[in-house]
N, C-alpha and C. Protein backbone atom coordinates (compact mmCIF):
# COMPACT_ATOMS: atom_id res chain seq x y z
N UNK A 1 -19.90 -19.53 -33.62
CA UNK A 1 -20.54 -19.21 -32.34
C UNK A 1 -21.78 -18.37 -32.60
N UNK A 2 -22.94 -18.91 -32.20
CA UNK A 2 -23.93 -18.37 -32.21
C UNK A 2 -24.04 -16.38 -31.63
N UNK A 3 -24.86 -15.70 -31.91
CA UNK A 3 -24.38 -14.65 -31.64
C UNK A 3 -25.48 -13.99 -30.24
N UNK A 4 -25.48 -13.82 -29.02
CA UNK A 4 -26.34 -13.82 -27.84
C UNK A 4 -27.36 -12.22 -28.40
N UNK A 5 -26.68 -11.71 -29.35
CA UNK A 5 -27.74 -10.85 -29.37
C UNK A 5 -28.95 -10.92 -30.79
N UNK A 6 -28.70 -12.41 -31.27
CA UNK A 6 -29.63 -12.18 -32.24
C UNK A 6 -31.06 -12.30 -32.13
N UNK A 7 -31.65 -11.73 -32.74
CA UNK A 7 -33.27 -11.26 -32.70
C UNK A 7 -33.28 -10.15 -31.93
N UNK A 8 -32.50 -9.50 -31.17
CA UNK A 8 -32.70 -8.79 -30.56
C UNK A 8 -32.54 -6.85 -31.00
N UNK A 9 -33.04 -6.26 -31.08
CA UNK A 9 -33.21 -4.65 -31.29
C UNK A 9 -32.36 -4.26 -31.31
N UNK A 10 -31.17 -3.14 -31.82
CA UNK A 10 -30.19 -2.26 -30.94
C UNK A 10 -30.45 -1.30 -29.80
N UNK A 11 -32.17 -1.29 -29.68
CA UNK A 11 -32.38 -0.31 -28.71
C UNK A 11 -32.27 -1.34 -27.07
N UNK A 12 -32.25 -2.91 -27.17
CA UNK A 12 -32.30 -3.63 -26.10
C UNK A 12 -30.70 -4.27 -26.07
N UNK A 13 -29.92 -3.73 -27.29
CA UNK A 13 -28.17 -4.29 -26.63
C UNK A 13 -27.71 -4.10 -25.43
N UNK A 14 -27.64 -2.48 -25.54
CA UNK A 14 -27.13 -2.26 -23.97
C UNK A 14 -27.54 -3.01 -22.94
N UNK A 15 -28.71 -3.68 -22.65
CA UNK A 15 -29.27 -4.59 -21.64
C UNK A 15 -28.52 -6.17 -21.70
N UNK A 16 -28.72 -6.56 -22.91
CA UNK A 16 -27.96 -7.34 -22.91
C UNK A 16 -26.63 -7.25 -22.65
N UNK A 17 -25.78 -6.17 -23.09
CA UNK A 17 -24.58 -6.27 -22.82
C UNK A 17 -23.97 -6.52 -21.35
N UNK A 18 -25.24 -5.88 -20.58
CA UNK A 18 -24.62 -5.84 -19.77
C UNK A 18 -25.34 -7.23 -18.93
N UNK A 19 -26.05 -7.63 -19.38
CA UNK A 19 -26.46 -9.08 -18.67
C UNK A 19 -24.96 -10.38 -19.22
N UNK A 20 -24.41 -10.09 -20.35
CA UNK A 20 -23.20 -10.60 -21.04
C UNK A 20 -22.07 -10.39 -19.93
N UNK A 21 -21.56 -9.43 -19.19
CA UNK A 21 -20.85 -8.76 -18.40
C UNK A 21 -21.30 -9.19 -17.05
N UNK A 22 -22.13 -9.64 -16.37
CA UNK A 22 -22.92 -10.16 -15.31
C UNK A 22 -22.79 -11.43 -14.97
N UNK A 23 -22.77 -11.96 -16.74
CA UNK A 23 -22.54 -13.68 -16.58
C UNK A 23 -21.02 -13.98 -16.72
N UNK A 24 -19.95 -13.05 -16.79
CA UNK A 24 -18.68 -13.38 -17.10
C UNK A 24 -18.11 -13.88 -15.34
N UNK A 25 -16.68 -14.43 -15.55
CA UNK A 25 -16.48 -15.09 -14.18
C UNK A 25 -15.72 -13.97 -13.90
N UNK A 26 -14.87 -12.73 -14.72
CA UNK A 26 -13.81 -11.82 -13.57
C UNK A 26 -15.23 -10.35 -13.36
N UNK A 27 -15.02 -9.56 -12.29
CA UNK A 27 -15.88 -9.08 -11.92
C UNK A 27 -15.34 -7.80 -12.78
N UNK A 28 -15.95 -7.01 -13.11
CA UNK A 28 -15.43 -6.15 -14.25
C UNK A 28 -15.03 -4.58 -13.65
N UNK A 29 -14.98 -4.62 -12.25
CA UNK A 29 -13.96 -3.61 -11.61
C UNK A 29 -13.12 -4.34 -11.12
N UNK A 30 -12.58 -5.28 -11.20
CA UNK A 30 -11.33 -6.01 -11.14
C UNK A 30 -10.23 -5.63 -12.23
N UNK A 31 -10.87 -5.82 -13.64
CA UNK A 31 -10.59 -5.84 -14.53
C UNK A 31 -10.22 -4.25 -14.62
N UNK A 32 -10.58 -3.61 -14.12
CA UNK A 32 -10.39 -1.81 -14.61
C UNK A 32 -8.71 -1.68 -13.90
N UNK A 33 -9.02 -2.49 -12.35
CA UNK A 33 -8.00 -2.40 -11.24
C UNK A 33 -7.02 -2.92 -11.96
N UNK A 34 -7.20 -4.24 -12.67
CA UNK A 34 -5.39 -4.54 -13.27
C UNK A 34 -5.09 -3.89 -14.05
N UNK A 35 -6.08 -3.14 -15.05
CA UNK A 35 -5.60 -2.29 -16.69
C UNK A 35 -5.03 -1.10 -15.77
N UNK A 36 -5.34 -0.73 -14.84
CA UNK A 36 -5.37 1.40 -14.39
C UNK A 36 -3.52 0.30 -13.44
N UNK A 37 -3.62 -0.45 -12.87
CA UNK A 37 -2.53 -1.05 -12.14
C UNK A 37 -1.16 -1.42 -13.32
N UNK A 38 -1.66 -2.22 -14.00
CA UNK A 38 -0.45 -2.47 -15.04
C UNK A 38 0.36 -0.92 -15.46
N UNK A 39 -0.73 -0.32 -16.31
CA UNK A 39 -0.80 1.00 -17.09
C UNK A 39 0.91 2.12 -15.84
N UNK A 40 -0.14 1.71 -14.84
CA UNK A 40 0.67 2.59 -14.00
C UNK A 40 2.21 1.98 -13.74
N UNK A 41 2.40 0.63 -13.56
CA UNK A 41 3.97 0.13 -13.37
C UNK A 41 4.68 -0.08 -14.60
N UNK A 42 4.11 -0.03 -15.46
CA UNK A 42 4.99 0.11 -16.65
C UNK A 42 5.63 1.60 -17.07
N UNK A 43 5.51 2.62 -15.77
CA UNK A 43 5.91 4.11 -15.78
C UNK A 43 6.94 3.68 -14.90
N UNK A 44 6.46 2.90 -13.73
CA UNK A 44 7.25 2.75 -12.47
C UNK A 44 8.40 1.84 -12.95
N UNK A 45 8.83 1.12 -13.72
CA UNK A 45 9.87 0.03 -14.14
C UNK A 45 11.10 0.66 -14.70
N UNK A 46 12.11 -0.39 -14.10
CA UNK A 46 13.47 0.21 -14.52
C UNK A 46 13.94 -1.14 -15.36
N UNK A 47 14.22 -0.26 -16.68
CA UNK A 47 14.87 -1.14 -17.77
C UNK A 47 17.02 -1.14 -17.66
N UNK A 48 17.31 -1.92 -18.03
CA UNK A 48 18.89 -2.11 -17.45
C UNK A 48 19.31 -1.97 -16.01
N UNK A 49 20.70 -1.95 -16.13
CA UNK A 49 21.37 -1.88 -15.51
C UNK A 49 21.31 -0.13 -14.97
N UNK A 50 21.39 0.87 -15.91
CA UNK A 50 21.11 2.33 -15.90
C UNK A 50 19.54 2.35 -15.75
N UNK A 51 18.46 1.43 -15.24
CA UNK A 51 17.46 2.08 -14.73
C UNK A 51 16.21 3.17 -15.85
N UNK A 52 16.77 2.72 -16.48
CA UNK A 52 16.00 3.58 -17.77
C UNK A 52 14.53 3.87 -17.25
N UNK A 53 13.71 4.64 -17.70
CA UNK A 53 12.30 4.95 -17.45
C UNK A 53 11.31 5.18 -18.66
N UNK A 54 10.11 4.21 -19.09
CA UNK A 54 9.67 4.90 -20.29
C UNK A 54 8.94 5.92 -19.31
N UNK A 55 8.74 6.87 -20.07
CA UNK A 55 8.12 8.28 -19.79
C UNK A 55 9.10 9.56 -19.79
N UNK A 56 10.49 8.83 -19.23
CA UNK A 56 11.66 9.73 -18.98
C UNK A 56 12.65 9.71 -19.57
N UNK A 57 12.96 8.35 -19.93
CA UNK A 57 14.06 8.21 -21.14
C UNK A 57 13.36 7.64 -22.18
N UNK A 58 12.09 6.91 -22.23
CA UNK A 58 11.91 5.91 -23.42
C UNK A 58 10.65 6.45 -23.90
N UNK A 59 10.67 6.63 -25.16
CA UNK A 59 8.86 7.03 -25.48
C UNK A 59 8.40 6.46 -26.56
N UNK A 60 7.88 4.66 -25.88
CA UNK A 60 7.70 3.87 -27.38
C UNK A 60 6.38 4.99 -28.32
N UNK A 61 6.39 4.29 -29.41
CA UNK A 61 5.44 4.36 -30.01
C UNK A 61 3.94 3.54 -29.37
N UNK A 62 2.71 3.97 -29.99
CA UNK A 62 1.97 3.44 -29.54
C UNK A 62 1.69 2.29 -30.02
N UNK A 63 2.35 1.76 -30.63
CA UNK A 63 1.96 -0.29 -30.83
C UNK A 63 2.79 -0.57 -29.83
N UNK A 64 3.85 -0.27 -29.42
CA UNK A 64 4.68 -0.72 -28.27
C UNK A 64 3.65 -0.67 -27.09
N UNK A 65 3.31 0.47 -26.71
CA UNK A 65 2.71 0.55 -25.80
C UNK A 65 1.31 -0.31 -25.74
N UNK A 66 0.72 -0.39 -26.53
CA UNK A 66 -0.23 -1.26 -26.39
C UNK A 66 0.24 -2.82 -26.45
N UNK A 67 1.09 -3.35 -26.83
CA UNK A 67 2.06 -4.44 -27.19
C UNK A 67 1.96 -4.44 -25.26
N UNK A 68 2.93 -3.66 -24.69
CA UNK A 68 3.05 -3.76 -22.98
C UNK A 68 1.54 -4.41 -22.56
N UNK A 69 1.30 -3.60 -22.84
CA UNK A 69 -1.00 -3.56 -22.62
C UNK A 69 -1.43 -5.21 -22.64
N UNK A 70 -1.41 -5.28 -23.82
CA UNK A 70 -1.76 -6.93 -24.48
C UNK A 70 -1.02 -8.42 -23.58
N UNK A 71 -0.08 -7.62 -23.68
CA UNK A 71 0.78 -8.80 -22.77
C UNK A 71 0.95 -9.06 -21.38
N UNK A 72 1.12 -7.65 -20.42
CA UNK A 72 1.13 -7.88 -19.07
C UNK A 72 -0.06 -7.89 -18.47
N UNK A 73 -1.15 -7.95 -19.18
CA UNK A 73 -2.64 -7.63 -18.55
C UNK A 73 -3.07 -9.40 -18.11
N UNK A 74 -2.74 -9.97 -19.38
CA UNK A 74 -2.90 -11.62 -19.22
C UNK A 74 -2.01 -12.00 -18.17
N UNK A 75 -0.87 -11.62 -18.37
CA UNK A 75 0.30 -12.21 -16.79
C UNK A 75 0.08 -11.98 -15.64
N UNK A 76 -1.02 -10.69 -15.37
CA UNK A 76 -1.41 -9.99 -14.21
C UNK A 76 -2.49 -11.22 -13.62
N UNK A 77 -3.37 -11.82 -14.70
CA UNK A 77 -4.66 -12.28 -14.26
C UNK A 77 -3.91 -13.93 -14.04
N UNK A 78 -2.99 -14.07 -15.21
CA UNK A 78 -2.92 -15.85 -14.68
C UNK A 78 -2.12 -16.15 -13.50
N UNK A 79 -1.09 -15.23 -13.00
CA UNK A 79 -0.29 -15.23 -11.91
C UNK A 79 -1.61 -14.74 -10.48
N UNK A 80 -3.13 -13.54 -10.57
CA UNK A 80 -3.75 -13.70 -9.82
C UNK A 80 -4.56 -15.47 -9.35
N UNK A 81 -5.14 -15.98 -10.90
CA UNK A 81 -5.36 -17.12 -10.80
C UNK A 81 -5.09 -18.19 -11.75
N UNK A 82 -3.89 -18.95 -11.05
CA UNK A 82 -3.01 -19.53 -12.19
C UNK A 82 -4.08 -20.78 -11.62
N UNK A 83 -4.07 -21.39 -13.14
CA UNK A 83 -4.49 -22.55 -13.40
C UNK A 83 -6.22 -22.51 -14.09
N UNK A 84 -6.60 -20.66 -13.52
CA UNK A 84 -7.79 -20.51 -14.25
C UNK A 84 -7.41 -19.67 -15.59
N UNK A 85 -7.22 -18.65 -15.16
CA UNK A 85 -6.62 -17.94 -16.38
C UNK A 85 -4.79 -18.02 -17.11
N UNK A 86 -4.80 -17.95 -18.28
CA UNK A 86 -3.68 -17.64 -18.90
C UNK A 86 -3.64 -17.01 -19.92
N UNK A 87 -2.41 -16.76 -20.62
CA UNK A 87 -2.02 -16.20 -21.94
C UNK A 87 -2.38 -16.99 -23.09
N UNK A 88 -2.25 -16.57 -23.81
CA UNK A 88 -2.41 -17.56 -25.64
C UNK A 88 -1.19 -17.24 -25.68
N UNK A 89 -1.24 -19.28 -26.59
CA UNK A 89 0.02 -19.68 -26.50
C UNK A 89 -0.10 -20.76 -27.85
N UNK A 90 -1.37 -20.11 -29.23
CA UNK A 90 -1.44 -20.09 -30.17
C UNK A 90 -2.24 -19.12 -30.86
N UNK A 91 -2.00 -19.26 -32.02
CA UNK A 91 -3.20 -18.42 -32.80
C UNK A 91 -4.41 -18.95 -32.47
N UNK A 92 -4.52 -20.37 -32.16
CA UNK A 92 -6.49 -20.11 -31.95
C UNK A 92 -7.34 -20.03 -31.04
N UNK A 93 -6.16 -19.77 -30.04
CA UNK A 93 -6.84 -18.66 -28.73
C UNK A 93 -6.65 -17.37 -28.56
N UNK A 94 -8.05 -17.07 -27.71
CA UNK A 94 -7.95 -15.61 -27.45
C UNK A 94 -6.73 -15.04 -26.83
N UNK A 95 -6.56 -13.55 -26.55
CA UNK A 95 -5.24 -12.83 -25.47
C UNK A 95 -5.29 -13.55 -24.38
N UNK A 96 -6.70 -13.35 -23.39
CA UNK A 96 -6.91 -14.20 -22.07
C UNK A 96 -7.51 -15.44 -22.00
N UNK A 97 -6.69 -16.48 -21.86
CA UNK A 97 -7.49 -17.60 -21.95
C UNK A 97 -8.22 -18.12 -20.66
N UNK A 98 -9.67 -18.91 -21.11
CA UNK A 98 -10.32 -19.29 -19.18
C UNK A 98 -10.25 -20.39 -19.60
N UNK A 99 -10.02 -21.46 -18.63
CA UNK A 99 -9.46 -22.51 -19.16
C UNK A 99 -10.73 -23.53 -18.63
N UNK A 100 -11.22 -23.17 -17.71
CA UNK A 100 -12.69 -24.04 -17.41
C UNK A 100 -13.73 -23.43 -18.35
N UNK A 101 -13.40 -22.43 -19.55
CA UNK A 101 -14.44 -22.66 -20.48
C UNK A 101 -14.17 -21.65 -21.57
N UNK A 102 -13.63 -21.77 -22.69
CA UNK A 102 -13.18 -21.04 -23.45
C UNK A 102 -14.12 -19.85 -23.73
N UNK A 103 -15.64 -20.01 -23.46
CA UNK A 103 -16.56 -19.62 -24.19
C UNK A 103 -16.21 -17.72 -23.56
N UNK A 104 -15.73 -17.76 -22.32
CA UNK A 104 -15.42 -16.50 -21.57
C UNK A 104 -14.10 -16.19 -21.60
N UNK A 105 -13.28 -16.79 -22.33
CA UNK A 105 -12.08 -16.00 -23.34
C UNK A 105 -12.37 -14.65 -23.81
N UNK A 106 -10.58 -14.00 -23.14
CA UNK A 106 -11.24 -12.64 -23.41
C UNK A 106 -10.24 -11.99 -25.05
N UNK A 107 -10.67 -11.40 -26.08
CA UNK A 107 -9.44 -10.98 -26.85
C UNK A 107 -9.41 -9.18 -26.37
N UNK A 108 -8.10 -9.36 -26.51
CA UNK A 108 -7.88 -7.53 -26.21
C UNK A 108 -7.19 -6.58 -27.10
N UNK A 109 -7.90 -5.52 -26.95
CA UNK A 109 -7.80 -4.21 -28.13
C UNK A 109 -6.88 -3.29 -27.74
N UNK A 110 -5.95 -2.81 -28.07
CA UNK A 110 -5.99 -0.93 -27.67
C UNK A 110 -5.33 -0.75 -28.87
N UNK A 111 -5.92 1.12 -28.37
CA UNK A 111 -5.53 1.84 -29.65
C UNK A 111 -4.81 3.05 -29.19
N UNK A 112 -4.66 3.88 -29.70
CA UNK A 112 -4.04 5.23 -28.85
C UNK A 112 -5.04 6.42 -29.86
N UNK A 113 -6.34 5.96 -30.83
CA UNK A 113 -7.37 6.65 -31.05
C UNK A 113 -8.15 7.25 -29.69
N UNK A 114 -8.78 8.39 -29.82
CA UNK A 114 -9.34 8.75 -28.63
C UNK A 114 -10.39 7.66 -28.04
N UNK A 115 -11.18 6.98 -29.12
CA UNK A 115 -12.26 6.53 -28.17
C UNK A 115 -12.59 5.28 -29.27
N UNK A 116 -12.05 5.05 -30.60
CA UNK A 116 -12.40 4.44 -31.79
C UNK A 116 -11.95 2.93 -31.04
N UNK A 117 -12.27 1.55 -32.20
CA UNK A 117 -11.82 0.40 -31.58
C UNK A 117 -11.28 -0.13 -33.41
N UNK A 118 -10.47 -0.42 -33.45
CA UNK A 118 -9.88 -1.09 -34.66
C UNK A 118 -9.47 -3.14 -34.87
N UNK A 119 -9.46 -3.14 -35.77
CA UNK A 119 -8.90 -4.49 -36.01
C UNK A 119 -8.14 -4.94 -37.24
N UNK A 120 -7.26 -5.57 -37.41
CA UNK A 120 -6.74 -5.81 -39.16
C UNK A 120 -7.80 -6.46 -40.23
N UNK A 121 -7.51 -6.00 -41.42
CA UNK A 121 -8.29 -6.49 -41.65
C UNK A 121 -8.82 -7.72 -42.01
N UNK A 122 -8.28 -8.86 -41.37
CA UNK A 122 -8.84 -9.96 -41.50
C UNK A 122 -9.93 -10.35 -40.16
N UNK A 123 -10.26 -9.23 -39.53
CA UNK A 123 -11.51 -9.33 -38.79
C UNK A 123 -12.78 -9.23 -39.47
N UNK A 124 -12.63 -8.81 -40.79
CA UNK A 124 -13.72 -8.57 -41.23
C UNK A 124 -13.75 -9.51 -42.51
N UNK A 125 -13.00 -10.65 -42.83
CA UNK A 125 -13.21 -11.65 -43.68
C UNK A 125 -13.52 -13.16 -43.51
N UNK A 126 -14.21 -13.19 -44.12
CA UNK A 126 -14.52 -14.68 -44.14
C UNK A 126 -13.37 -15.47 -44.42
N UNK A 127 -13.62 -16.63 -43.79
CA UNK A 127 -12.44 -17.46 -43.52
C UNK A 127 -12.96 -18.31 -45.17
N UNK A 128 -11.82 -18.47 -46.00
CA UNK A 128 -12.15 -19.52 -47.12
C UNK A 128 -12.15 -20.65 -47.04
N UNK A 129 -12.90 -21.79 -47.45
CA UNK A 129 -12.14 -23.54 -47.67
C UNK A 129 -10.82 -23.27 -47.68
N UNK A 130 -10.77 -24.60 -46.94
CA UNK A 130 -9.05 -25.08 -46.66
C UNK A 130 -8.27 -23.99 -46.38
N UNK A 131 -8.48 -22.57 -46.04
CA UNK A 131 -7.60 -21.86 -45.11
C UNK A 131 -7.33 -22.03 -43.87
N UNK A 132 -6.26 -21.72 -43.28
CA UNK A 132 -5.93 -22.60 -41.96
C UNK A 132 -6.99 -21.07 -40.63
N UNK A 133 -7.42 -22.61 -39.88
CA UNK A 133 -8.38 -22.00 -38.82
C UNK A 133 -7.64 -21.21 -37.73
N UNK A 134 -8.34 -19.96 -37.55
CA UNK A 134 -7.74 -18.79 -36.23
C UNK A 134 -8.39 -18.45 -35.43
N UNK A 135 -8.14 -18.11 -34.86
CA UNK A 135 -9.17 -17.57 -33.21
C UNK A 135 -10.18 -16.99 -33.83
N UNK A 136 -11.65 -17.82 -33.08
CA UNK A 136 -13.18 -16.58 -33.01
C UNK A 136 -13.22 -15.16 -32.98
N UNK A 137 -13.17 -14.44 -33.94
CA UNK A 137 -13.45 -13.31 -33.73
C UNK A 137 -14.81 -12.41 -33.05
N UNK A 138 -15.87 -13.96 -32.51
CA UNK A 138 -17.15 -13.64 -31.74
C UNK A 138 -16.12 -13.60 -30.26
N UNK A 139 -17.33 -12.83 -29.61
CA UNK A 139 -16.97 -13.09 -28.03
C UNK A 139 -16.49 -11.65 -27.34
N UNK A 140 -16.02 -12.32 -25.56
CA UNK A 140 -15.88 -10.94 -24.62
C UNK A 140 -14.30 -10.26 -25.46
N UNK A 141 -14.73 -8.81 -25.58
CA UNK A 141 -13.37 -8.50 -26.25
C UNK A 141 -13.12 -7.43 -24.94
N UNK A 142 -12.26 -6.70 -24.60
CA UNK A 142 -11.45 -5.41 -23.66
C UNK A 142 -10.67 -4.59 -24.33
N UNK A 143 -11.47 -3.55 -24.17
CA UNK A 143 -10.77 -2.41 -25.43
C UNK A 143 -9.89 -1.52 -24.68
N UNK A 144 -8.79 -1.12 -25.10
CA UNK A 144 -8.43 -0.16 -23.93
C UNK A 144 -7.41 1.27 -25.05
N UNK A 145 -8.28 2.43 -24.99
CA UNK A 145 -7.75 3.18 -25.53
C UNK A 145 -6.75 4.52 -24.82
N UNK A 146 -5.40 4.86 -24.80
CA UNK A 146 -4.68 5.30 -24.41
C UNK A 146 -4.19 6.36 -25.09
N UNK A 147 -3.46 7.53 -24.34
CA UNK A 147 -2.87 9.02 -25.52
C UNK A 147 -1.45 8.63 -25.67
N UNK A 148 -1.80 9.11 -26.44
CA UNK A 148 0.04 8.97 -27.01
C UNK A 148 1.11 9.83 -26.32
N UNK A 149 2.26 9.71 -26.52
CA UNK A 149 3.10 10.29 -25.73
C UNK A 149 2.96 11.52 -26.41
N UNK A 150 3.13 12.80 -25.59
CA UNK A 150 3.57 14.40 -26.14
C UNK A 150 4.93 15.01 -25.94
N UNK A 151 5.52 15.63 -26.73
CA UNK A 151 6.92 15.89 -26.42
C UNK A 151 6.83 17.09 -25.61
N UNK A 152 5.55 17.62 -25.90
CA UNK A 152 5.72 18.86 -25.01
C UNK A 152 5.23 18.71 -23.36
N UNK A 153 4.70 17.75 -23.12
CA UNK A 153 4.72 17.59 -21.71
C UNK A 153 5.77 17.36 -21.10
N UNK A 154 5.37 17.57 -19.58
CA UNK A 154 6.60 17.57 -18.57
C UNK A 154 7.15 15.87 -18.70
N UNK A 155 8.21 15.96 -18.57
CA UNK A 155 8.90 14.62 -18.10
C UNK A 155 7.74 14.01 -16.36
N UNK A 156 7.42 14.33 -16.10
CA UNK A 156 7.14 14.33 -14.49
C UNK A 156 5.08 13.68 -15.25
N UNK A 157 4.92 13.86 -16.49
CA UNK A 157 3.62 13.43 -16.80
C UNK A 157 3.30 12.25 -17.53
N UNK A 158 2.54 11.00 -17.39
CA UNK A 158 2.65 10.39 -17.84
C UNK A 158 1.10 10.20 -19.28
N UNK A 159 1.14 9.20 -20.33
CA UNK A 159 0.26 9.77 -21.41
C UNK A 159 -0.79 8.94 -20.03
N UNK A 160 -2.53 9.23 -20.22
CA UNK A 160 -3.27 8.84 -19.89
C UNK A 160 -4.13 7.79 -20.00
N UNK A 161 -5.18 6.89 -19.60
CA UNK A 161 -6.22 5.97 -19.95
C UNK A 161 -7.24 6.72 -20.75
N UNK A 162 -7.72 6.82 -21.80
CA UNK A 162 -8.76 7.91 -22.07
C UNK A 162 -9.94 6.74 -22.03
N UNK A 163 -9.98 5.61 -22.08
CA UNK A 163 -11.57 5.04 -22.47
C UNK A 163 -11.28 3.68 -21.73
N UNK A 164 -11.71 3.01 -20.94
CA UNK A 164 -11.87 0.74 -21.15
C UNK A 164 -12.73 0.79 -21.21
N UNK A 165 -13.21 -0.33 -22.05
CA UNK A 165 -14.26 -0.98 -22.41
C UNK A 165 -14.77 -2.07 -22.51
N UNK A 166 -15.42 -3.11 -22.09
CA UNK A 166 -15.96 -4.67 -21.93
C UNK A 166 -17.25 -4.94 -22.34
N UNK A 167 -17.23 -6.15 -22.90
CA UNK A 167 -18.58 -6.18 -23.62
C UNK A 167 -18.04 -7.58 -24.84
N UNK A 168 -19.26 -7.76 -25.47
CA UNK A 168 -19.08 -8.57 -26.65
C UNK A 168 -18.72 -7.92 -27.76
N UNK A 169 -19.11 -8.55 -28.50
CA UNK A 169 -18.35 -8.42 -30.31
C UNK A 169 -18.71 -9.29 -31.22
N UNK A 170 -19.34 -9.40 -32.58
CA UNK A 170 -19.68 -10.70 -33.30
C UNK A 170 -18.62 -10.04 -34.27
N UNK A 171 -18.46 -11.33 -35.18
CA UNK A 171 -17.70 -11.39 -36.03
C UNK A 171 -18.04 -10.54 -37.34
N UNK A 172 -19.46 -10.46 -37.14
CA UNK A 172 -20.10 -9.59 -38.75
C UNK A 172 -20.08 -7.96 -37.87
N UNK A 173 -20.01 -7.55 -36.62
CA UNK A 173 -19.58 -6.07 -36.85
C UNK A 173 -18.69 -5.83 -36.83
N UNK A 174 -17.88 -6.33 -37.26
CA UNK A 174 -16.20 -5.52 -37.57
C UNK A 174 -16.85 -5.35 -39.21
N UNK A 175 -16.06 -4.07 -39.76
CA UNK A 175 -16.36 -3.66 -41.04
C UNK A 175 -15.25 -3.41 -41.51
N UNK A 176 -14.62 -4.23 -42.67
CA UNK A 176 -13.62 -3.99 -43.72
C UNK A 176 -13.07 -2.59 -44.24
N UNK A 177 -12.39 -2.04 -44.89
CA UNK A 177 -12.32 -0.61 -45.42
C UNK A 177 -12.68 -1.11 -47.07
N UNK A 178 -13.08 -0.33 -47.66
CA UNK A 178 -13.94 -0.54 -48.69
C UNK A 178 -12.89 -0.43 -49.57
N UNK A 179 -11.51 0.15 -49.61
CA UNK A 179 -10.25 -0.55 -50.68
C UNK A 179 -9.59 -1.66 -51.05
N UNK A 180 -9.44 -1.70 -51.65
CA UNK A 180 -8.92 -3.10 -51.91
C UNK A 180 -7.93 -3.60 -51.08
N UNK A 181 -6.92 -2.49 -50.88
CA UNK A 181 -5.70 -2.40 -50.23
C UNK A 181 -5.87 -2.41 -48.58
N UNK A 182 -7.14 -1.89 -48.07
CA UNK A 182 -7.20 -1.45 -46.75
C UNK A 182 -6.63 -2.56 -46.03
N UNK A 183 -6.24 -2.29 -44.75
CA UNK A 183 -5.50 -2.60 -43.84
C UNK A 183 -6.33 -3.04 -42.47
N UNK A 184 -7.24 -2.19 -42.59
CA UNK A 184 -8.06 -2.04 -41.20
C UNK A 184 -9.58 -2.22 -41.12
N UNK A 185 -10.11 -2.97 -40.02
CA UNK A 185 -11.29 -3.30 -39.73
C UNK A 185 -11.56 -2.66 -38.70
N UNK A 186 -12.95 -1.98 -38.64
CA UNK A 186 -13.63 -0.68 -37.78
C UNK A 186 -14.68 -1.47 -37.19
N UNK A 187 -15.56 -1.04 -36.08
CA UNK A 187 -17.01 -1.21 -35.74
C UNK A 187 -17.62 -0.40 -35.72
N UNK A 188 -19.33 -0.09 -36.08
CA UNK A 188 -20.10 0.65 -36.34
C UNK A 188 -20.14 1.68 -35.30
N UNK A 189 -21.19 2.62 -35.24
CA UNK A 189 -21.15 3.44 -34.19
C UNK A 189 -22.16 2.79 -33.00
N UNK A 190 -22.66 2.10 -33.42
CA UNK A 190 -24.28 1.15 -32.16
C UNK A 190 -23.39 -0.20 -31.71
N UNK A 191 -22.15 -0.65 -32.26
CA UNK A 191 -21.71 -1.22 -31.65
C UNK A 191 -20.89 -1.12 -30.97
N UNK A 192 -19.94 0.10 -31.32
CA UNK A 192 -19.21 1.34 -29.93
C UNK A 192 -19.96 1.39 -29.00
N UNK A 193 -21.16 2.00 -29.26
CA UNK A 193 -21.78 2.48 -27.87
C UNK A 193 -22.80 1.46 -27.54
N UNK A 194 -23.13 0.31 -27.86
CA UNK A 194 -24.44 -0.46 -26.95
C UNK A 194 -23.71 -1.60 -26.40
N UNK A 195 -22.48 -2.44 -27.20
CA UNK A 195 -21.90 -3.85 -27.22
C UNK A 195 -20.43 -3.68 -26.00
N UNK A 196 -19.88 -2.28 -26.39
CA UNK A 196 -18.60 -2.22 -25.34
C UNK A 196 -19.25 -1.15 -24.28
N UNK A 197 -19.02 -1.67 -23.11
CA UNK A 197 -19.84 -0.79 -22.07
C UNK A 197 -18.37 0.23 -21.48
N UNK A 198 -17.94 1.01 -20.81
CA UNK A 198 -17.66 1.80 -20.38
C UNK A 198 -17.15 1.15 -19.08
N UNK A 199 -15.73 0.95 -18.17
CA UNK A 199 -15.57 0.40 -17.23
C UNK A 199 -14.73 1.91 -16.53
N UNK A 200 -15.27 1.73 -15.14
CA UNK A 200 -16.04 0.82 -13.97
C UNK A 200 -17.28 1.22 -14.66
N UNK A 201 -18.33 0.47 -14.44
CA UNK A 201 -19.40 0.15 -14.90
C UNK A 201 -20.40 1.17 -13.66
């Protein structure tokens, strides 16, 4: 996939980004309304028969919690508009799929870092001959960074939204960790702040 910001400056991303965000089909305070909406009923939900509560009895870890994130955010949008949007339901689609045009497929992030955006690290490798093909790592990504649970807060508090974010992503700014071993793929600091915009906008 060609990349919409090439030739272009880092001092003129932000413009673009947000002309990228302009041309998408969900309106991007919609999008804040289901993340701040989900976020919040997954406090409100009773697990069993005993009613369990995360916040009160349950305190996943934060891949769980973002795991909740990843998954009910897509169910929120294809049950708003089923037949336009859905879930991935392989590896070589994005989290949100648009089904009248892949090109506005959304993939989604969270982290429970304050404000950072991560990826494994096969975001940052080239795909080899004859390795089997996986989802574009170009395109609209939704970052959504969250606090972790504290033991010392009240039962009565729940952890917070600290950052969302919408915007594009190319496949060459995700950056590898320079070990051999590393695990994790980062983005620069101009593509934190010019490519993922800040929602509500």
């Amino acid at each position: 996939m060609e990349s919409p910001y090439e030739g272009i400056p880092v001092s003129d991303w932000e413009s673009k980004t947000r002309e990228l965000i302009g041309q998408h089909p969900l309106d991007p305070d919609e999008i804040y309304e289901v993340i701040v909406q989900v976020w919040r009923e997954i406090f409100e939900s009773n697990l069993t028969s005993r009613g369990y509560r995360i916040g009160v009895d349950l305190f996943p870890r934060p891949q769980i919690m973002g795991f909740f994130l990843h998954e009910l955010i897509p169910l929120e949008f294809s049950n708003r508009y089923p037949g336009i949007w859905r879930r991935e339901e392989n590896d070589f689609e994005k989290d949100l799929v648009y089904l009248p045009n892949n090109y506005f497929s959304i993939e989604i992030k969270t982290s429970s870092s304050k404000r950072s955006t991560y990826g494994n690290r096969s975001y940052a490798q080239k795909r080899t001959a004859g390795a089997k093909q996986k989802k574009d790592k170009s395109g609209y990504y939704l970052v959504i960074n969250f606090q972790k649970f504290d033991k010392e807060r009240s039962e009565t508090q729940i952890p917070d939204i600290n950052l969302i974010r919408f915007g594009w992503i190319d496949f060459l700014d995700w950056q590898g960790q320079a070990s051999a071993t590393g695990q994790q793929a980062r983005l620069n600091p101009n593509v934190e702040k010019y490519k993922l915009l800040k929602l509500p906008l």
